[in-house]
Protein backbone atom coordinates (compact mmCIF):
# COMPACT_ATOMS: atom_id res chain seq x y z
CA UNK A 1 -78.96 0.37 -6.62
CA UNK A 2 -76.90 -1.21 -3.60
CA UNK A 3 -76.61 -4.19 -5.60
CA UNK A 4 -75.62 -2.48 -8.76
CA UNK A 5 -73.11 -0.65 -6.54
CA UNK A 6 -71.81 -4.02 -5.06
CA UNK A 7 -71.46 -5.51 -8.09
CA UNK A 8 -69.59 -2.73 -9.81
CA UNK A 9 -67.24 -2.77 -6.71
CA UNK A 10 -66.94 -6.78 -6.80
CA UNK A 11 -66.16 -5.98 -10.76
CA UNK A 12 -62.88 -3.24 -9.89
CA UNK A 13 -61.61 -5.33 -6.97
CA UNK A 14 -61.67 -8.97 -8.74
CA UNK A 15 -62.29 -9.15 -12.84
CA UNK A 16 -60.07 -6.26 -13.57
CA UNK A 17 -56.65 -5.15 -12.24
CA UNK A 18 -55.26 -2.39 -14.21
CA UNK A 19 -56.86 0.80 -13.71
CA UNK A 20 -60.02 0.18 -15.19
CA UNK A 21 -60.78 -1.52 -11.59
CA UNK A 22 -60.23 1.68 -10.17
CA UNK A 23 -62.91 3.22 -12.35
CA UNK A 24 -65.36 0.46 -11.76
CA UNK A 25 -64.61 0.76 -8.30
CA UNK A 26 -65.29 4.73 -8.26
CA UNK A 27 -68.51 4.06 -9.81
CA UNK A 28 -69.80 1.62 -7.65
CA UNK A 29 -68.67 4.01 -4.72
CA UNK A 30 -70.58 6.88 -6.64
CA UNK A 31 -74.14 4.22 -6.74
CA UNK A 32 -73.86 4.11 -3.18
CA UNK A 33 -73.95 8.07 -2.80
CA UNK A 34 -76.74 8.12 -5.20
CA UNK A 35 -79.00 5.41 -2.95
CA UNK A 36 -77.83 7.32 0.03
CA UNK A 37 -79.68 10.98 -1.34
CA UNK A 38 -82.55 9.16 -2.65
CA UNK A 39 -83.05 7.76 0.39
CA UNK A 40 -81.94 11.24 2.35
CA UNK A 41 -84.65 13.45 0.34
CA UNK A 42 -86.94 10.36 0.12
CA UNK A 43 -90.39 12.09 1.19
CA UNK A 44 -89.09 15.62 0.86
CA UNK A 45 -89.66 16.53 -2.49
């Protein structure tokens, strides 16, 4: 997931720069949440 987060990022910031960056940026950013609660509840449920 941290790569498909990076990659999303690396998408927004360099192939795109209208606002469609911004959205591939968001959802990169939004990846990285994800793999931070999996990892967070990892063992818990």
């Amino acid at each position: 997931m941290i790569l498909v987060g990076l990659s999303l990022i690396a998408l927004g910031a360099f192939r795109y720069d209208d606002v469609a960056g911004w959205g591939f940026a968001a959802v990169g950013i939004g990846f990285f949440a994800i793999a931070w609660v999996f990892n967070a509840l990892k063992g818990r449920v």
